[in-house]
C-alpha atoms as a PDB file:
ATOM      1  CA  UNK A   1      62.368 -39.512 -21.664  1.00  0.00           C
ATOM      2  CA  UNK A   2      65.063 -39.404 -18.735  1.00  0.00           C
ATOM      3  CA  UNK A   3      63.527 -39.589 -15.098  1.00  0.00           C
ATOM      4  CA  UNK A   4      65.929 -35.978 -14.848  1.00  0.00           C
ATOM      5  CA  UNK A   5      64.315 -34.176 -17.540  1.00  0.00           C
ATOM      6  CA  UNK A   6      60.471 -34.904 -16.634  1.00  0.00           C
ATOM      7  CA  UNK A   7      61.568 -33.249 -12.929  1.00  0.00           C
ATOM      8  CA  UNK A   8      62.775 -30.611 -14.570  1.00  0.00           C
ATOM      9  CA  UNK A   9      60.176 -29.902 -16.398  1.00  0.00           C
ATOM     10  CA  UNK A  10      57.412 -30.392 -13.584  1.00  0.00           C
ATOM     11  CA  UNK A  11      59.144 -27.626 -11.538  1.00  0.00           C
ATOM     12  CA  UNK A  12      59.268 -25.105 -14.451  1.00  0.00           C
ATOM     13  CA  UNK A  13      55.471 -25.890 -14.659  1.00  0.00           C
ATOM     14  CA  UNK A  14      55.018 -25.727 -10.841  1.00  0.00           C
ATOM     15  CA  UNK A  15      57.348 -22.253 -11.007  1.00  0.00           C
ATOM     16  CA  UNK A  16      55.085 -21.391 -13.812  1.00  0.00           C
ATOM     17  CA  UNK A  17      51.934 -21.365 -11.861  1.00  0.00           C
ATOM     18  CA  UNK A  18      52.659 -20.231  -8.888  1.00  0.00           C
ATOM     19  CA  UNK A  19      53.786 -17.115 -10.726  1.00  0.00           C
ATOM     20  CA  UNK A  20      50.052 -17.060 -12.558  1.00  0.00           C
ATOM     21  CA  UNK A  21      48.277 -17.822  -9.273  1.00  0.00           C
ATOM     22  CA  UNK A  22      50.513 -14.788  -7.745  1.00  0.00           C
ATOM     23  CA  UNK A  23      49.719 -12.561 -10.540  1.00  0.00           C
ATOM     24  CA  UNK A  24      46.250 -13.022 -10.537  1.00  0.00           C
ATOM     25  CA  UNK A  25      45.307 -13.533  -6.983  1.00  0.00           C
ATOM     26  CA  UNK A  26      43.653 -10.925  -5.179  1.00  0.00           C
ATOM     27  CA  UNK A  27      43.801 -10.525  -1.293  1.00  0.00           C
ATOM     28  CA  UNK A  28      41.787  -8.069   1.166  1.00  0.00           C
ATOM     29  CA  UNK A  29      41.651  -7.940   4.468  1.00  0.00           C
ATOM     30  CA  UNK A  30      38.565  -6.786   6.748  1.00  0.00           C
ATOM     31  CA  UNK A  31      39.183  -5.065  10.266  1.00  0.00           C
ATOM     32  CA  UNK A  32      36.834  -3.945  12.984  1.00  0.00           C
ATOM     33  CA  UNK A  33      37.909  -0.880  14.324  1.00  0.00           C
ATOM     34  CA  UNK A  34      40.058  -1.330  17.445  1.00  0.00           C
ATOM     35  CA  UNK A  35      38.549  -0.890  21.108  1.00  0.00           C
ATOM     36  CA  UNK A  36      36.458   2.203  22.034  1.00  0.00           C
ATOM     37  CA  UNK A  37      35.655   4.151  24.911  1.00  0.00           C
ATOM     38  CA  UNK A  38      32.106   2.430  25.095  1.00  0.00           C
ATOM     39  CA  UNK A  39      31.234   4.701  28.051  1.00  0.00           C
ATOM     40  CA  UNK A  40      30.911   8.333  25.608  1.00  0.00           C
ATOM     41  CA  UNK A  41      27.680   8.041  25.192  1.00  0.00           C
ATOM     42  CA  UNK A  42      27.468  11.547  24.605  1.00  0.00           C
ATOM     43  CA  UNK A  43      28.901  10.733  21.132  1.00  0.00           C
ATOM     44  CA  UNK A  44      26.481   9.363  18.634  1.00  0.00           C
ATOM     45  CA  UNK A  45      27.828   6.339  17.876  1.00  0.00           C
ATOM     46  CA  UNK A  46      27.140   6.273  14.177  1.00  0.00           C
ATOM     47  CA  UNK A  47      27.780   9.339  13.082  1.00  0.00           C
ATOM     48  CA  UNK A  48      31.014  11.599  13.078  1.00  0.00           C
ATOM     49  CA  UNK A  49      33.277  11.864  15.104  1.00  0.00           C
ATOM     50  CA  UNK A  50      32.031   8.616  16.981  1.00  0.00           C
ATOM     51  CA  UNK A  51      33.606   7.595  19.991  1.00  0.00           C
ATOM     52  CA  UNK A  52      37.227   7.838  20.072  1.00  0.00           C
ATOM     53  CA  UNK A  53      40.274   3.944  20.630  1.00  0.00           C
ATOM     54  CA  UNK A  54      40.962   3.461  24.650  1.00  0.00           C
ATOM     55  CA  UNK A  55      44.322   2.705  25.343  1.00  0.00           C
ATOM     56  CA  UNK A  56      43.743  -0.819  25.315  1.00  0.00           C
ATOM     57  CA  UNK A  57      42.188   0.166  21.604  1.00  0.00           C
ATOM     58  CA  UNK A  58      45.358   1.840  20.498  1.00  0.00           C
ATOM     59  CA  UNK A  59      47.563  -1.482  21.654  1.00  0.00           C
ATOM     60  CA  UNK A  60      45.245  -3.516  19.693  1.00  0.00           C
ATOM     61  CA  UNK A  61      45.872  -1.244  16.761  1.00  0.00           C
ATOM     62  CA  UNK A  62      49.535  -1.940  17.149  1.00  0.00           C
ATOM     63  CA  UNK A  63      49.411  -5.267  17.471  1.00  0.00           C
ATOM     64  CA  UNK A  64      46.988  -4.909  14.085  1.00  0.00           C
ATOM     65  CA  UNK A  65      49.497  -2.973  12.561  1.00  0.00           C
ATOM     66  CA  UNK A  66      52.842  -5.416  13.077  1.00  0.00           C
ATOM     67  CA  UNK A  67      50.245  -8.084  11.499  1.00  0.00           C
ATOM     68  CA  UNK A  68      49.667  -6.475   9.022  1.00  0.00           C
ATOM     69  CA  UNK A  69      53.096  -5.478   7.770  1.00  0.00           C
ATOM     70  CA  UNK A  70      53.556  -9.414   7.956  1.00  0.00           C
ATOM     71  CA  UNK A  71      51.256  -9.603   5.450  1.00  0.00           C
ATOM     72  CA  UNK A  72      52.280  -7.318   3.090  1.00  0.00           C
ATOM     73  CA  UNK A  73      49.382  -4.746   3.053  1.00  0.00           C
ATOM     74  CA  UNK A  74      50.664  -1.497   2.064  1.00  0.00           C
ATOM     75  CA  UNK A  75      47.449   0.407   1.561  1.00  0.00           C
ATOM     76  CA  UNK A  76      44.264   0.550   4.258  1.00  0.00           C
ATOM     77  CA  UNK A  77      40.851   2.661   3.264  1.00  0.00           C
ATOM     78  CA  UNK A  78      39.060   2.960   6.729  1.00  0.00           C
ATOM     79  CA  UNK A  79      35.333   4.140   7.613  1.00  0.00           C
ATOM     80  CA  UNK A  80      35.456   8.365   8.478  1.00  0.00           C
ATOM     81  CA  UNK A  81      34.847   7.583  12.095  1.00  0.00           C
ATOM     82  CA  UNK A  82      37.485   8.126  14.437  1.00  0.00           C
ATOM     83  CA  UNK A  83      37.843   5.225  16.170  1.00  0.00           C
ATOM     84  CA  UNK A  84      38.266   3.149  12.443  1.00  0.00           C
ATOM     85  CA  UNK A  85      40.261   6.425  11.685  1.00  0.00           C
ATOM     86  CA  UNK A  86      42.349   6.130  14.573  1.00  0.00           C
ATOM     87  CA  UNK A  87      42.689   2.324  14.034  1.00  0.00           C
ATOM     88  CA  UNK A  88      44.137   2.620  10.310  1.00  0.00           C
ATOM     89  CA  UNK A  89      46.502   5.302  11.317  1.00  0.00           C
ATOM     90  CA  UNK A  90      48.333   3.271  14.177  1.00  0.00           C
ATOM     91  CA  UNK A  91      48.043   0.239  11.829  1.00  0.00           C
ATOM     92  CA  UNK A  92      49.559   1.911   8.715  1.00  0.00           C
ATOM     93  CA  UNK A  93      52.683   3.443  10.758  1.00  0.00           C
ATOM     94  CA  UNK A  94      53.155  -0.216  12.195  1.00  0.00           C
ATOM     95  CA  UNK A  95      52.779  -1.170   8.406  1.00  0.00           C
ATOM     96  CA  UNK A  96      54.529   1.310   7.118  1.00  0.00           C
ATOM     97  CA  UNK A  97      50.809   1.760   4.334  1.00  0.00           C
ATOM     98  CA  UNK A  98      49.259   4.259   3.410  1.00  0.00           C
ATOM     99  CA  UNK A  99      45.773   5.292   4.402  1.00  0.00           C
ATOM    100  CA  UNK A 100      42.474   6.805   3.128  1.00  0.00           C
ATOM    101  CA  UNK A 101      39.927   7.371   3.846  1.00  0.00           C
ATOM    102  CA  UNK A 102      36.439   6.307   2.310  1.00  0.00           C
ATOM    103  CA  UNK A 103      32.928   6.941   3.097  1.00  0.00           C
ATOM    104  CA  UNK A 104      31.768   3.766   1.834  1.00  0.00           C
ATOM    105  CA  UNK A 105      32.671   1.744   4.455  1.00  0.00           C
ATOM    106  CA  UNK A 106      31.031   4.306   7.579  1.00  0.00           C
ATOM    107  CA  UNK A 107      28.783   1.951  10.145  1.00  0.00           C
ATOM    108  CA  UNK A 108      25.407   0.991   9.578  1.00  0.00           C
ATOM    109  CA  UNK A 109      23.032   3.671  10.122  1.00  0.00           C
ATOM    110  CA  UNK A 110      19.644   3.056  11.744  1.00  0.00           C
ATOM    111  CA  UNK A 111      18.071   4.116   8.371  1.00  0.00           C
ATOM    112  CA  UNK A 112      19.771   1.677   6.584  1.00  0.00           C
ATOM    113  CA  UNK A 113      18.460  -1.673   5.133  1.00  0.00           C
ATOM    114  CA  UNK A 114      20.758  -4.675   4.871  1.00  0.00           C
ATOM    115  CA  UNK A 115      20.607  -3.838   1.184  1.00  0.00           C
ATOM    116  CA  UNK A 116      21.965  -0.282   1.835  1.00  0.00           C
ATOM    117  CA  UNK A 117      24.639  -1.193   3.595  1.00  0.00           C
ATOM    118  CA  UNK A 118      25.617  -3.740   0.478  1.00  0.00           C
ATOM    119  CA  UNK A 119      25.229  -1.233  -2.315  1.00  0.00           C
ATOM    120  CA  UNK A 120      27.272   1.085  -0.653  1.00  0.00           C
ATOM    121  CA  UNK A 121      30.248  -1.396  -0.058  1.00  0.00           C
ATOM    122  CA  UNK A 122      30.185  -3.143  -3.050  1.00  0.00           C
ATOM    123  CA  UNK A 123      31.800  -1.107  -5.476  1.00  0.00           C
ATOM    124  CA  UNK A 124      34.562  -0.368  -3.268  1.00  0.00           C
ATOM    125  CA  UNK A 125      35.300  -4.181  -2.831  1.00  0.00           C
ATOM    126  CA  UNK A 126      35.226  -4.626  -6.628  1.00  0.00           C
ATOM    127  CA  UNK A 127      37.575  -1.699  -7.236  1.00  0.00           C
ATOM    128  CA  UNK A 128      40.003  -2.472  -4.662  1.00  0.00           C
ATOM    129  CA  UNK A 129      40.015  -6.505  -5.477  1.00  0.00           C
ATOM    130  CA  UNK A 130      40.330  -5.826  -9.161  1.00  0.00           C
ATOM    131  CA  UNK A 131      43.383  -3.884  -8.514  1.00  0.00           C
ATOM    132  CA  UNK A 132      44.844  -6.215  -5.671  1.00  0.00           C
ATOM    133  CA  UNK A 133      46.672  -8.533  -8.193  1.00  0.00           C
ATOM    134  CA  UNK A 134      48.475  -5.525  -9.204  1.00  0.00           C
ATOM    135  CA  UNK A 135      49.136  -3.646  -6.182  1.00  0.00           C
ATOM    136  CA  UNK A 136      49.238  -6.678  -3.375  1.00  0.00           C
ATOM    137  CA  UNK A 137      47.390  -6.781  -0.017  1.00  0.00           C
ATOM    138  CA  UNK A 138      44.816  -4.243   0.720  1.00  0.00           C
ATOM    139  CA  UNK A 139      42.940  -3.942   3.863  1.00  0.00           C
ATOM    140  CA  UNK A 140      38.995  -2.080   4.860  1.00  0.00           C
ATOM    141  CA  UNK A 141      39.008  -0.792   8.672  1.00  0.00           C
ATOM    142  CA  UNK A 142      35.407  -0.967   9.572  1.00  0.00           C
ATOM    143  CA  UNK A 143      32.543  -1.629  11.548  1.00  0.00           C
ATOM    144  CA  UNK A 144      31.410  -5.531  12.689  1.00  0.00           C
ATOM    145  CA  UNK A 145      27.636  -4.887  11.061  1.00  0.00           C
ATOM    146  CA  UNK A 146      29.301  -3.868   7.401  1.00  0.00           C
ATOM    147  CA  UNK A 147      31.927  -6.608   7.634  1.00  0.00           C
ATOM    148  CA  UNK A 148      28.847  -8.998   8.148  1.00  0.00           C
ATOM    149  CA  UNK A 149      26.993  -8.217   5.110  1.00  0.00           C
ATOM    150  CA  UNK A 150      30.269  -8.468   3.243  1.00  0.00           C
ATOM    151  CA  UNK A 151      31.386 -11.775   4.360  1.00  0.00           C
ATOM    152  CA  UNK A 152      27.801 -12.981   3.782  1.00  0.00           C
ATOM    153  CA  UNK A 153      27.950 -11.907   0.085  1.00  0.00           C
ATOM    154  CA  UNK A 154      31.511 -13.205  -0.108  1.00  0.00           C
ATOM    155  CA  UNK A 155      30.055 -16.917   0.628  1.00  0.00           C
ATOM    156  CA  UNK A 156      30.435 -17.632   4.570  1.00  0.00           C
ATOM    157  CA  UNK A 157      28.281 -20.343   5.571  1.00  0.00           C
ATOM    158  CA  UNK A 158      25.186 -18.287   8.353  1.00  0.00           C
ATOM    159  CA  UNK A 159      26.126 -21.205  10.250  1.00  0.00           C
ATOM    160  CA  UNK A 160      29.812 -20.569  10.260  1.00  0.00           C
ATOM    161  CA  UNK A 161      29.112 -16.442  10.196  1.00  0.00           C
ATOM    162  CA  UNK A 162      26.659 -17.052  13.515  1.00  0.00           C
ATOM    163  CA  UNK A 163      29.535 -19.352  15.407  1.00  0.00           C
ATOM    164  CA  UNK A 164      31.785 -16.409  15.097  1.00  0.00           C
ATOM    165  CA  UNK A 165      29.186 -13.569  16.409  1.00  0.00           C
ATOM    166  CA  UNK A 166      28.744 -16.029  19.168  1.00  0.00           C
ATOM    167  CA  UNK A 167      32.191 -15.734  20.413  1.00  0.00           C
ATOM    168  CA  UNK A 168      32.677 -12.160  20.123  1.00  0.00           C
ATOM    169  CA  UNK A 169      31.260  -8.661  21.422  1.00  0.00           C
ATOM    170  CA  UNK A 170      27.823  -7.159  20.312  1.00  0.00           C
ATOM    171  CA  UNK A 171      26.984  -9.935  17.816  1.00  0.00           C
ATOM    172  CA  UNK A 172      30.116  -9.488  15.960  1.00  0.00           C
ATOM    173  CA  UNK A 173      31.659 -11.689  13.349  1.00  0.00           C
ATOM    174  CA  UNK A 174      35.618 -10.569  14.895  1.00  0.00           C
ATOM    175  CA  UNK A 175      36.679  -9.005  18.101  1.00  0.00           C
ATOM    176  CA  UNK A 176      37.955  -5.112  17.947  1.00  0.00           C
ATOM    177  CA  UNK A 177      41.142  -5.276  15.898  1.00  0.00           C
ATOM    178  CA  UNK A 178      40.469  -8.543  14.446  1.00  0.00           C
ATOM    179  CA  UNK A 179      40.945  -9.287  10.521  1.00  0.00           C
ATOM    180  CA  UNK A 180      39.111 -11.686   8.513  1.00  0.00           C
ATOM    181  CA  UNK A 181      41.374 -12.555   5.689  1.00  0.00           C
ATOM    182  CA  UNK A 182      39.820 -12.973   2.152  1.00  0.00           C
ATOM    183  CA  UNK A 183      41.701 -13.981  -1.008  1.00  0.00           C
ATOM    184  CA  UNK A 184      40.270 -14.796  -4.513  1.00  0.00           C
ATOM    185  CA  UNK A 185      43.116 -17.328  -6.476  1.00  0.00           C
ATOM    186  CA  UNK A 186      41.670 -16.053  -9.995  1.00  0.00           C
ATOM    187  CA  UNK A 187      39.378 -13.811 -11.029  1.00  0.00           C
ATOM    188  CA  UNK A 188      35.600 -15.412 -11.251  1.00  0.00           C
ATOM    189  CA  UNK A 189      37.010 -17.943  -8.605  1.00  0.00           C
ATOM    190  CA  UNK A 190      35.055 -18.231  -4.998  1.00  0.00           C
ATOM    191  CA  UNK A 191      36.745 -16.352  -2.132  1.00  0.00           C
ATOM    192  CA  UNK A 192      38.703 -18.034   0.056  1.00  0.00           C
ATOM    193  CA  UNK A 193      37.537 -16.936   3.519  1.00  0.00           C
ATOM    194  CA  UNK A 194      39.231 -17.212   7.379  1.00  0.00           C
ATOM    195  CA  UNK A 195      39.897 -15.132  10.411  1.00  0.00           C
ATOM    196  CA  UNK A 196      43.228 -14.483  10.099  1.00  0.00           C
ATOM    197  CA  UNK A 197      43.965 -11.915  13.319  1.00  0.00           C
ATOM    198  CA  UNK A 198      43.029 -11.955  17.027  1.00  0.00           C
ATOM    199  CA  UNK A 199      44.316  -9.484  19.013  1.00  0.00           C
ATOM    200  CA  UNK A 200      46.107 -10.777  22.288  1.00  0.00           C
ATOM    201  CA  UNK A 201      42.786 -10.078  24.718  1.00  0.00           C
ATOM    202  CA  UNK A 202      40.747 -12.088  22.525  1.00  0.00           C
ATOM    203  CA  UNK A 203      42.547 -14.812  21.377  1.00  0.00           C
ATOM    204  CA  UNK A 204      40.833 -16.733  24.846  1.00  0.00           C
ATOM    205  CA  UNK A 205      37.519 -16.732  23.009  1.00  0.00           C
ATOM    206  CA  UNK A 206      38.657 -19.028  19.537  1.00  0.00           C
ATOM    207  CA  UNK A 207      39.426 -21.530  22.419  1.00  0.00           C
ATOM    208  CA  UNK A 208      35.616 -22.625  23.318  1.00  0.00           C
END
């Protein structure tokens, strides 16, 4: 068989499955909600409204945003407090997405188990990877303690998990802002797992 028509046909294959793998991949993105004003402590923090982004929160949600529409993500489902609200709408006009909003993915509650929190958040991730193949990037604004559990049932290593809440605020697994980038190459496949954003502020820390 000429050396010409074997190359040929190894780069239809190769064209072939990158066009399955692209097809069937499914990619999600989880985000902490951007900076609050920590000091409104007259604002439960769990509950509606919440505290409301700082002005260094809102840059961070910029900065999220332009990220973001670098990445393709053209839809964002964010917690009901304001600060993940807030987050996902700066974000999604960066992004030019769309938002929503979705109680499933509201902070931990001091009544809540770790199981809770998981039953809660699971079905959501299912739906939204199961149609990610189909409708591209999607992205969850949340809280750090949610984005935990998830990343825990998604396969991170404690070890790995732990380094991260080590580096960053309150025990968290990502700074305000920050996006932890999962993507699946075929359904029943492991996930595929890395911090993918840093705001500017905290970029400093992945440097220790």
């Amino acid at each position: 068989m000429p050396p010409d028509f074997c190359r040929a046909i190894c780069q239809i294959a190769q064209l072939y499955r990158t066009a399955f793998l692209t097809l069937s991949s499914s990619t999600l993105y989880l985000i902490r909600h951007a900076t609050p004003d920590w000091s409104r402590t007259d604002l439960v923090y769990h509950l509606p409204p919440g505290p409301p982004l700082t002005p260094q929160g809102e840059d961070e949600a910029t900065q999220l945003g332009a990220f973001l529409r670098d990445a393709g993500v053209r839809r964002i489902l964010a917690s009901p407090l304001e600060r993940c609200q807030r987050t996902a709408q700066i974000a999604a006009g960066e992004a030019e997405a769309s938002f929503h909003e979705d109680a499933s993915l509201a902070e931990w509650r001091p009544e809540e188990k770790e199981i809770d929190v998981r039953e809660r958040l699971w079905p959501t991730w299912e739906r939204v990877a199961s149609a990610s193949p189909g409708t591209g990037p999607a992205a969850f604004v949340t809280h750090g303690g949610p984005i935990a559990v998830l990343l825990k049932d998604l396969g991170l290593d404690e070890i790995v998990l732990e380094h991260y809440r080590k580096l960053f605020d309150r025990h968290n697994p990502l700074p305000p802002a920050g996006a932890w980038k999962a993507t699946r190459p075929s359904p029943g496949s492991a996930w595929e797992l890395s911090l993918a954003f840093t705001p500017e502020a905290y970029r400093k820390s992945l440097m220790v």
